[in-house]
N, C-alpha and C. Protein backbone atom coordinates (compact mmCIF):
# COMPACT_ATOMS: atom_id res chain seq x y z
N UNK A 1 -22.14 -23.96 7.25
CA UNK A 1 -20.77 -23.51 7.42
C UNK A 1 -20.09 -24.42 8.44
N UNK A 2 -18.67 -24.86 8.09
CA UNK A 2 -18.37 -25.93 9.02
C UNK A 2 -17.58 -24.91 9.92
N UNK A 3 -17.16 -25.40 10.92
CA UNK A 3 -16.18 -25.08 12.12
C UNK A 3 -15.25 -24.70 11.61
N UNK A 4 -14.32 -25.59 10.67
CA UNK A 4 -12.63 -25.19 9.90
C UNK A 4 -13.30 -23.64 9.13
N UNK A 5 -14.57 -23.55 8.66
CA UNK A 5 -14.68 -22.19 8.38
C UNK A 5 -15.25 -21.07 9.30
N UNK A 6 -15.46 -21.59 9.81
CA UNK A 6 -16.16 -20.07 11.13
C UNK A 6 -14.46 -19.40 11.47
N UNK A 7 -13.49 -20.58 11.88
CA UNK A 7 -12.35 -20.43 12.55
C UNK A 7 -11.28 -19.33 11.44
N UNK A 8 -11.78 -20.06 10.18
CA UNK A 8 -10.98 -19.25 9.53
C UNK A 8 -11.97 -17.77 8.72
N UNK A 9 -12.95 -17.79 9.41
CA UNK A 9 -13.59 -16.26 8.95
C UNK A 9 -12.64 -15.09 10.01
N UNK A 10 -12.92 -16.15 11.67
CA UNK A 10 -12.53 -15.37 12.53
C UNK A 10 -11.27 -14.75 12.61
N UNK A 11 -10.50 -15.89 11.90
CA UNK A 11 -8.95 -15.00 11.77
C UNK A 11 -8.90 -14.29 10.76
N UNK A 12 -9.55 -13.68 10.04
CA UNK A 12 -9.99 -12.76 8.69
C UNK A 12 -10.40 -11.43 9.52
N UNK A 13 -11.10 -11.72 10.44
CA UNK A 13 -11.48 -10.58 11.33
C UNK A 13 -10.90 -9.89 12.04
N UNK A 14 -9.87 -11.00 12.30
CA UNK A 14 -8.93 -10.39 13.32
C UNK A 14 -7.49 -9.45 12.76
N UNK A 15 -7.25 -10.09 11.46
CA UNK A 15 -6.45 -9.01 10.74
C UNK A 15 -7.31 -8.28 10.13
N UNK A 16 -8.30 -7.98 9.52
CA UNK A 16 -8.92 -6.96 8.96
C UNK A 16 -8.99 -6.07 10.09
N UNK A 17 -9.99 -6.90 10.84
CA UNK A 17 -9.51 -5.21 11.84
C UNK A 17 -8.55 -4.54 12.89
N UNK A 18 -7.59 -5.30 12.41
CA UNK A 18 -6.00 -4.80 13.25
C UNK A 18 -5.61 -3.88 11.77
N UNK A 19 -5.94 -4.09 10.38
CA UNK A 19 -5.23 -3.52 9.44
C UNK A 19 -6.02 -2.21 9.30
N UNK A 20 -7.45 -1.86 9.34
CA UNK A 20 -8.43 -0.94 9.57
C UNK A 20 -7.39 -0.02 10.66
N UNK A 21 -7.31 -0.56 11.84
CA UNK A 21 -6.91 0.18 13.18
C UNK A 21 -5.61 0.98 12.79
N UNK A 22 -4.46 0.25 11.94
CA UNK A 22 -3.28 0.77 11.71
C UNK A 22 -2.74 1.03 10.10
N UNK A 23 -4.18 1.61 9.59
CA UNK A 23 -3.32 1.12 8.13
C UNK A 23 -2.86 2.97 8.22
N UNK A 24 -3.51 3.84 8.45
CA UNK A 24 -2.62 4.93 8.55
C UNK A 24 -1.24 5.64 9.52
N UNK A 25 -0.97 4.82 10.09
CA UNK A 25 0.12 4.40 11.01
C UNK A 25 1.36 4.46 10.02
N UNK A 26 2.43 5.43 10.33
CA UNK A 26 3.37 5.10 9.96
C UNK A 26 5.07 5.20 10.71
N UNK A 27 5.76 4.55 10.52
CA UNK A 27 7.23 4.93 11.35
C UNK A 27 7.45 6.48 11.33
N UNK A 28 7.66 7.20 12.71
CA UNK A 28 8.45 8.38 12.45
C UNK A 28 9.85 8.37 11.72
N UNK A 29 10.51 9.41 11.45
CA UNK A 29 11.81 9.56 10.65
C UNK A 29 12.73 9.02 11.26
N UNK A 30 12.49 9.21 13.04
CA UNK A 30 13.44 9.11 13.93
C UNK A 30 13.51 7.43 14.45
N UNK A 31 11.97 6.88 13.88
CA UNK A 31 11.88 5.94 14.83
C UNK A 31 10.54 6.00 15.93
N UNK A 32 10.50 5.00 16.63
CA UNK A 32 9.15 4.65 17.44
C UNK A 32 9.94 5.31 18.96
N UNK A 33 11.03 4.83 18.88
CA UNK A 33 11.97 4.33 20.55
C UNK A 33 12.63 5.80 20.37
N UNK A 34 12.80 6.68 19.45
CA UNK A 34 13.89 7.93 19.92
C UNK A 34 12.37 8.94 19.53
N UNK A 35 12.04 8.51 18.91
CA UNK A 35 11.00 9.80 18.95
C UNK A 35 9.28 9.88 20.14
N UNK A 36 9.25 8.65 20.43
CA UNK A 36 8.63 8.22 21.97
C UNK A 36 9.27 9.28 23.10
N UNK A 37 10.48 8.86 23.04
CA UNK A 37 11.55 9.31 24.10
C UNK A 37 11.59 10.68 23.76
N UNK A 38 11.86 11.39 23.43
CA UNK A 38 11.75 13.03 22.74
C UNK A 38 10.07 13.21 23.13
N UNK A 39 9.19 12.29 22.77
CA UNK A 39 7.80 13.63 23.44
C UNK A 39 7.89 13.36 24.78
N UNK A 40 8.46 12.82 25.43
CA UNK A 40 8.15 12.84 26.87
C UNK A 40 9.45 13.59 27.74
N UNK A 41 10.54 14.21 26.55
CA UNK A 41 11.29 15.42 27.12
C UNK A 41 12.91 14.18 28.01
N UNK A 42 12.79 12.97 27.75
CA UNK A 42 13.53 12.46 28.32
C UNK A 42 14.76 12.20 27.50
N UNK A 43 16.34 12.08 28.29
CA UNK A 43 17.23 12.35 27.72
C UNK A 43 18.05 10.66 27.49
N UNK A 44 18.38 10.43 26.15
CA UNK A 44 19.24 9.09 26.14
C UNK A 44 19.82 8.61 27.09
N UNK A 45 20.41 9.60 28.06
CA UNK A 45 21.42 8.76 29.22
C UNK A 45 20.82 9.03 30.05
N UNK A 46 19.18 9.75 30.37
CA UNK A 46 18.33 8.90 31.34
C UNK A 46 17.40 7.59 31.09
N UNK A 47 17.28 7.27 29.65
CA UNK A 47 16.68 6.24 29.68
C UNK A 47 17.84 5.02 29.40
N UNK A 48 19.18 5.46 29.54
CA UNK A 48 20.16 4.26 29.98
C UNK A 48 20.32 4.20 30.54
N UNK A 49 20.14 5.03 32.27
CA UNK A 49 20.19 4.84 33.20
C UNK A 49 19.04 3.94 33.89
N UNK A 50 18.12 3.97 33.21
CA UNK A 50 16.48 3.48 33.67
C UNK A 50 16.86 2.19 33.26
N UNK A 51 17.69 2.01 31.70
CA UNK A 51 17.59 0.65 31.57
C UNK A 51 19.38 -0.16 32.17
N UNK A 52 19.83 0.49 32.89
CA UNK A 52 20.76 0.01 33.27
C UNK A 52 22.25 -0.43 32.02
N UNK A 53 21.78 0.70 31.14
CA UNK A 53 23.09 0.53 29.99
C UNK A 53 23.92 1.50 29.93
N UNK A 54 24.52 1.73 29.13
CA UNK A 54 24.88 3.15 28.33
C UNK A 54 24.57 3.91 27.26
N UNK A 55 24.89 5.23 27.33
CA UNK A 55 23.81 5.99 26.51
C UNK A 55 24.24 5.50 24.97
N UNK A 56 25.35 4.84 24.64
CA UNK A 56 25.58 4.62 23.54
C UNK A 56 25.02 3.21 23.08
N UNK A 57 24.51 2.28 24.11
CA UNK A 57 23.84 1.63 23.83
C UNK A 57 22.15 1.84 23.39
N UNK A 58 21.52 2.91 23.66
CA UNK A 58 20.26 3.60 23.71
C UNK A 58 20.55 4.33 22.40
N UNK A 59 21.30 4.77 21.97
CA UNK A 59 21.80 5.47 20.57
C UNK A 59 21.67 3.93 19.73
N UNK A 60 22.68 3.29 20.05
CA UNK A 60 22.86 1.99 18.50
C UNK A 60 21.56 0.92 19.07
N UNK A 61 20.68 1.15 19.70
CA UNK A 61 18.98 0.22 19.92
C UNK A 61 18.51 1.33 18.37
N UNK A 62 18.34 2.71 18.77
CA UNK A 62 17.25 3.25 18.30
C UNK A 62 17.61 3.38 16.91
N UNK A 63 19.11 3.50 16.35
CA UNK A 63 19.39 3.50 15.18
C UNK A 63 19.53 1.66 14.14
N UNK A 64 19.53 0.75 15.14
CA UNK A 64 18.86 -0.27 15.31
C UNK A 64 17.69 -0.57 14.25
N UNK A 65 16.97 0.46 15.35
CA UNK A 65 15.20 0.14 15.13
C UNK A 65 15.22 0.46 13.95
N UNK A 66 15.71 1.71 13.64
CA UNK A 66 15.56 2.30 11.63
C UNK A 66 16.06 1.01 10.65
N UNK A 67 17.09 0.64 11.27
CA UNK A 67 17.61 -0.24 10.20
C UNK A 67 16.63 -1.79 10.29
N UNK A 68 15.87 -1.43 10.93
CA UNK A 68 15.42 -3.31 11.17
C UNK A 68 15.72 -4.19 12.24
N UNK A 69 16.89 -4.31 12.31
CA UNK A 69 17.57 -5.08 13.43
C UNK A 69 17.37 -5.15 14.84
N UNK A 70 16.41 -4.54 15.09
CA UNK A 70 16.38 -4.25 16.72
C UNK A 70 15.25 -5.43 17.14
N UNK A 71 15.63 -6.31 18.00
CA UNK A 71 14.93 -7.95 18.42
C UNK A 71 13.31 -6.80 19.46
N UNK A 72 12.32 -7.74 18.77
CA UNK A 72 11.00 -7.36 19.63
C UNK A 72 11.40 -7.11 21.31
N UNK A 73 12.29 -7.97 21.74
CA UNK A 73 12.02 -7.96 23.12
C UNK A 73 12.56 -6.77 23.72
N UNK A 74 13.86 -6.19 23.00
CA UNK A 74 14.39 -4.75 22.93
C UNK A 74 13.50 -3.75 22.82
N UNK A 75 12.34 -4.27 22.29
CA UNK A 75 11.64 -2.75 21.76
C UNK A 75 10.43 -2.64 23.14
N UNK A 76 10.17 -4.43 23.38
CA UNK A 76 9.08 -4.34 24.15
C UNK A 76 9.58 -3.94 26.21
N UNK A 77 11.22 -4.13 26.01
CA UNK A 77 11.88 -3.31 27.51
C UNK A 77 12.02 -2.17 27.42
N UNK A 78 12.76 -1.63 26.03
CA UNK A 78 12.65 -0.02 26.04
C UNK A 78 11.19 0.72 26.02
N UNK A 79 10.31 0.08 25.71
CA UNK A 79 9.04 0.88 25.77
C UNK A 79 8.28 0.69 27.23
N UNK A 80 8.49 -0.31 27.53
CA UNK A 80 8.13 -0.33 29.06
C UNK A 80 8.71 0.62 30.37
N UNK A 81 10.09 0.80 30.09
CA UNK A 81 10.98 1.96 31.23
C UNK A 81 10.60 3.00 30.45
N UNK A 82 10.05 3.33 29.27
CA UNK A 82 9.29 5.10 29.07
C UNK A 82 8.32 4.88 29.19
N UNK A 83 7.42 4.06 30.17
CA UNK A 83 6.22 4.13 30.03
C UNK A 83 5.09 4.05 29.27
N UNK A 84 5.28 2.86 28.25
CA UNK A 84 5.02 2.88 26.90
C UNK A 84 4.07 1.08 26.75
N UNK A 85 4.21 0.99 25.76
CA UNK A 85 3.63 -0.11 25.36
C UNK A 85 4.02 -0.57 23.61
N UNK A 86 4.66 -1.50 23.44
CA UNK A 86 5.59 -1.74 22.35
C UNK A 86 4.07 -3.00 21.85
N UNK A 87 3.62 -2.40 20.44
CA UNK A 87 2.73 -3.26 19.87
C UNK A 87 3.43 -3.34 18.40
N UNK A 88 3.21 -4.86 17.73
CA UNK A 88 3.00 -4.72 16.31
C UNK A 88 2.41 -5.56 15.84
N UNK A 89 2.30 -5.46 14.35
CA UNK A 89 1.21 -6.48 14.05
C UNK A 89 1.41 -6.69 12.26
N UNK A 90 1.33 -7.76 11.59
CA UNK A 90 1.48 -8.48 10.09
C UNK A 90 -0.25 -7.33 9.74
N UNK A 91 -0.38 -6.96 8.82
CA UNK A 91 -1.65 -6.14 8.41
C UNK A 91 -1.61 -6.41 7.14
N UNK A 92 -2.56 -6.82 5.74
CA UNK A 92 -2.37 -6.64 4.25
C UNK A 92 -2.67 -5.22 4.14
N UNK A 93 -2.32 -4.31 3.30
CA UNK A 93 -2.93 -3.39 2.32
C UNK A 93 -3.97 -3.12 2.82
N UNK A 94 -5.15 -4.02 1.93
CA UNK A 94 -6.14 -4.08 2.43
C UNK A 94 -7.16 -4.84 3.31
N UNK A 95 -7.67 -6.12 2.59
CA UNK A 95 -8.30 -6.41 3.55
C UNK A 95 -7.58 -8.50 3.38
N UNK A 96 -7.98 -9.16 4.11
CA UNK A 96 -7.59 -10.55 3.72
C UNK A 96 -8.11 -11.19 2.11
N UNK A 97 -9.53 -10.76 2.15
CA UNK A 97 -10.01 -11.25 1.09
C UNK A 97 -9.60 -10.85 -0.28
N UNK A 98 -8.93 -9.35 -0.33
CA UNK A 98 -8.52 -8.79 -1.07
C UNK A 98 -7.27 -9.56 -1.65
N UNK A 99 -6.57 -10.08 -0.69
CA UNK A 99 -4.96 -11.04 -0.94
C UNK A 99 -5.74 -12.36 -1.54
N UNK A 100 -6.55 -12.79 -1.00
CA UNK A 100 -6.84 -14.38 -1.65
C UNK A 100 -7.67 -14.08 -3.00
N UNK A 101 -8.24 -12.99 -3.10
CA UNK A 101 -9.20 -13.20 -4.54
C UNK A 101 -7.79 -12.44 -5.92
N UNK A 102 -6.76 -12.02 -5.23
CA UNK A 102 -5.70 -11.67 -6.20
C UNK A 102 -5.15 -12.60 -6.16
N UNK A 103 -4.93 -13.23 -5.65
CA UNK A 103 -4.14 -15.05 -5.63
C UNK A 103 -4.70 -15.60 -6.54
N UNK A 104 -6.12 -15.80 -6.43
CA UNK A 104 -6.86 -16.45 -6.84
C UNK A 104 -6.92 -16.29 -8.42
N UNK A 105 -6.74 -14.90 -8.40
CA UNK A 105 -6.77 -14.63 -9.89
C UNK A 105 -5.35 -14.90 -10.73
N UNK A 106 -4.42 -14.58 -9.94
CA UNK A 106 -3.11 -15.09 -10.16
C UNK A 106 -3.42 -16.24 -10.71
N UNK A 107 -3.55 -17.32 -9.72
CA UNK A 107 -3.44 -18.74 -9.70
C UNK A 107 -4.34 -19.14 -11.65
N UNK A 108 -5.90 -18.56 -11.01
CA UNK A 108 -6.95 -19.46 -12.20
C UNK A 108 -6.24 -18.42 -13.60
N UNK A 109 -5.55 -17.70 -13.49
CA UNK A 109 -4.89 -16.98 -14.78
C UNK A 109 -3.86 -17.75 -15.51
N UNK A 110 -2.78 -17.90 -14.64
CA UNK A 110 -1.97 -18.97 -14.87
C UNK A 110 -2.40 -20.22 -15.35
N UNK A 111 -3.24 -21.01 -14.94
CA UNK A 111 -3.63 -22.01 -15.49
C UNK A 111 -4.56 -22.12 -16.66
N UNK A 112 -5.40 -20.94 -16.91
CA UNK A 112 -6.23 -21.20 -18.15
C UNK A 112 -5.35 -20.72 -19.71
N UNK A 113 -4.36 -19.70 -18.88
CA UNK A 113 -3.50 -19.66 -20.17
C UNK A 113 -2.85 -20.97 -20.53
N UNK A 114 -1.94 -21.48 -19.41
CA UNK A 114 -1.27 -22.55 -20.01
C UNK A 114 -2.00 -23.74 -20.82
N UNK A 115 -3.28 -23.80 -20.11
CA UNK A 115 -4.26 -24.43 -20.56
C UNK A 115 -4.61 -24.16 -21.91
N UNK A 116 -4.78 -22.62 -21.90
CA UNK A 116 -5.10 -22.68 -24.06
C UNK A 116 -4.40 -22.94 -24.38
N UNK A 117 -2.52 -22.27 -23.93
CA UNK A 117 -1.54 -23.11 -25.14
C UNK A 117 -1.19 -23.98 -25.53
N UNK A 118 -1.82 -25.01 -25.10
CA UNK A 118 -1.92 -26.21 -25.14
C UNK A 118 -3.22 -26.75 -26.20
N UNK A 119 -4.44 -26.18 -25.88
CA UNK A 119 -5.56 -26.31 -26.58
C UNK A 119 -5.06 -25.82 -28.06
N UNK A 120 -4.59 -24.64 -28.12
CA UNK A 120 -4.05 -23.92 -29.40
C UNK A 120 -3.25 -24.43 -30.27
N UNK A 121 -2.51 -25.66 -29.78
CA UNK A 121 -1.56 -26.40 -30.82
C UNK A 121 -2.46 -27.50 -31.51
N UNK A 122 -3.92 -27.68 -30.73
CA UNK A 122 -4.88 -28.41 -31.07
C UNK A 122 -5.91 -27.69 -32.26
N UNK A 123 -5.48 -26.69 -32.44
CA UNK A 123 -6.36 -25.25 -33.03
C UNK A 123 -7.83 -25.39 -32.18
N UNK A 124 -7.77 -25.67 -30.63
CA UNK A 124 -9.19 -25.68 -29.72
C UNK A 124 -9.21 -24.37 -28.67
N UNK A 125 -8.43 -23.64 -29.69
CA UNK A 125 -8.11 -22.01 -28.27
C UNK A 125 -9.16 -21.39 -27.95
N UNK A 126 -9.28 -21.39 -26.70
CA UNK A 126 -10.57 -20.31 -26.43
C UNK A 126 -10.51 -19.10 -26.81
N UNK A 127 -11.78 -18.04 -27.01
CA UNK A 127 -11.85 -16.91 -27.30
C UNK A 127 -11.59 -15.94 -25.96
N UNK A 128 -11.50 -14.85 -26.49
CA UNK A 128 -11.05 -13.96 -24.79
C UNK A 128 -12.24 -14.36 -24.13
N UNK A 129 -13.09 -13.83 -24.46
CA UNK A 129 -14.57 -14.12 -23.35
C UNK A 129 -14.51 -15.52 -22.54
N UNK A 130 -14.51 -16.33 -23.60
CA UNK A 130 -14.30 -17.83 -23.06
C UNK A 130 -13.11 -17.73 -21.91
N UNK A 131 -11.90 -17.01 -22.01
CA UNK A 131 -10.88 -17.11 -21.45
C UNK A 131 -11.29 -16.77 -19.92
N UNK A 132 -11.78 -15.53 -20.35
CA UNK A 132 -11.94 -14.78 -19.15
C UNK A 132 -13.20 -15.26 -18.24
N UNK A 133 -14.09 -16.09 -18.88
CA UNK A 133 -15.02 -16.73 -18.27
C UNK A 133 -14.39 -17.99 -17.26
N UNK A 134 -13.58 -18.57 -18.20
CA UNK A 134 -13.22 -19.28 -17.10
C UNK A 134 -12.10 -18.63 -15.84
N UNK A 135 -11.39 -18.10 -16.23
CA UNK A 135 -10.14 -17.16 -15.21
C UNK A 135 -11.32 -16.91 -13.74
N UNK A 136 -12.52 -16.51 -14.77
CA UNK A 136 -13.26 -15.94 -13.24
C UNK A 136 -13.98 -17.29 -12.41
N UNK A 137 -14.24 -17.80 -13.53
CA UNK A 137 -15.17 -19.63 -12.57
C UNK A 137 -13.92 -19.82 -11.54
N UNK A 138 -12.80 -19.89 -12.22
CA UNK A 138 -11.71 -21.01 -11.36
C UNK A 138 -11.09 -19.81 -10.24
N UNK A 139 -11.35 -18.58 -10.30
CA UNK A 139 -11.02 -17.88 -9.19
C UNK A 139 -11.90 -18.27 -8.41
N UNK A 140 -13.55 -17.71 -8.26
CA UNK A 140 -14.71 -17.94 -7.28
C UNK A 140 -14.30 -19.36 -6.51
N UNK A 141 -14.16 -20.31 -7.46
CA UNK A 141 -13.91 -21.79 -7.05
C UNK A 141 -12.82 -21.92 -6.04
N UNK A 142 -11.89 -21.50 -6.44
CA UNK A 142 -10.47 -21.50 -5.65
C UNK A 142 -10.41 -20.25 -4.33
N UNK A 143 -11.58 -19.58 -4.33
CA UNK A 143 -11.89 -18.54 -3.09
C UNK A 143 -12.69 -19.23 -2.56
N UNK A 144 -13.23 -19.93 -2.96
CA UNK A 144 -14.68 -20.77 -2.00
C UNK A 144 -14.03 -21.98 -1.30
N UNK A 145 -13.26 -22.89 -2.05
CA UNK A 145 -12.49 -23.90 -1.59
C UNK A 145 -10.85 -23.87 -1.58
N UNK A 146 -10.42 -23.07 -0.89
CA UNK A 146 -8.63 -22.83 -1.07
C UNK A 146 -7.67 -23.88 -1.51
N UNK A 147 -7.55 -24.42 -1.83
CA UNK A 147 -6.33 -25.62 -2.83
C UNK A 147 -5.50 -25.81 -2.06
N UNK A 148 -4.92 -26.80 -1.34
CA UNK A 148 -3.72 -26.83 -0.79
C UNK A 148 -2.54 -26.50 -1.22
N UNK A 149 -1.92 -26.26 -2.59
CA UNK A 149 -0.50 -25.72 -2.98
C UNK A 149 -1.44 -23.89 -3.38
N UNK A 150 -2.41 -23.39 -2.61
CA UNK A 150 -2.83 -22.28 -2.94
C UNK A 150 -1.87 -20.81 -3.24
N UNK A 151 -0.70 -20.93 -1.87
CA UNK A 151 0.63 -19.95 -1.82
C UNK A 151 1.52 -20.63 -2.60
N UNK A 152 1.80 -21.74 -3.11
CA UNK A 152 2.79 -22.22 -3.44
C UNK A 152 3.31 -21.45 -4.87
N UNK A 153 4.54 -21.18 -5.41
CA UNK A 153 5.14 -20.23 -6.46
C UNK A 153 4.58 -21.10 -7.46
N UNK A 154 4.33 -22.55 -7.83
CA UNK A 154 4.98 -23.69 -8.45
C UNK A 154 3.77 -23.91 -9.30
């Protein structure tokens, strides 16, 4: 196993088990920043006072946050004056390997079809089995050695 692969097992590890840790995690209705603030009994225009704004600024952060728009560093000051800790993190579904061996299948699918229709104007079309024999060689292959245009649409 070379180094370029230990390195990239390790970052496999490191989202698998950040996605393990949070895959049942989900946004409250209200939000992370207004519904934080509600279990600890504290009122909008004391935590604009804490953060030196106005309460209508602490209103359009948290309605913000629902819509998307609210910048990390907003989330990571408002969670700090409630005493908090503002984390997030990119997670797949499931696991990493799970995204590259569906790629993979993507990818070696795409190509063995285009590949028969081509064979087929030759009358040299593979049979399904044949098809699917190869779909699966050129996945394993393309999971074992990643292709450089591997994400690419093209």
């Amino acid at each position: 196993m070379s180094i370029k692969d230990i390195v990239f097992s390790q970052y496999q590890g490191i989202i698998n088990r950040a996605a393990s840790q949070v895959r049942e995690v989900t946004v409250p209705p209200e939000g992370w920043l207004c519904t934080a603030r509600k279990a600890l009994k504290m009122s909008g225009a004391q935590l604009a006072r804490r953060l030196g704004v106005s309460r209508a600024q602490v209103s359009k952060t948290e309605k913000n946050e629902l819509m998307g728009s609210v910048t990390i560093k907003t989330m990571q000051q408002m969670a700090e004056k409630i005493g908090c800790r503002f984390v997030y993190a990119v997670v797949p579904e499931n696991t990493v390997e799970d995204l590259i061996n569906a790629r993979a299948k993507e990818k070696a699918t795409a190509i063995v079809e285009l590949t028969n229709k081509h064979m087929a104007l030759e009358q040299q079309a593979l049979s399904n089995e044949q098809r699917q024999f190869e779909i699966d060689r050129l996945q394993q292959e393309m999971v074992k050695d990643i292709p450089f245009d591997f994400w690419d649409d093209k």
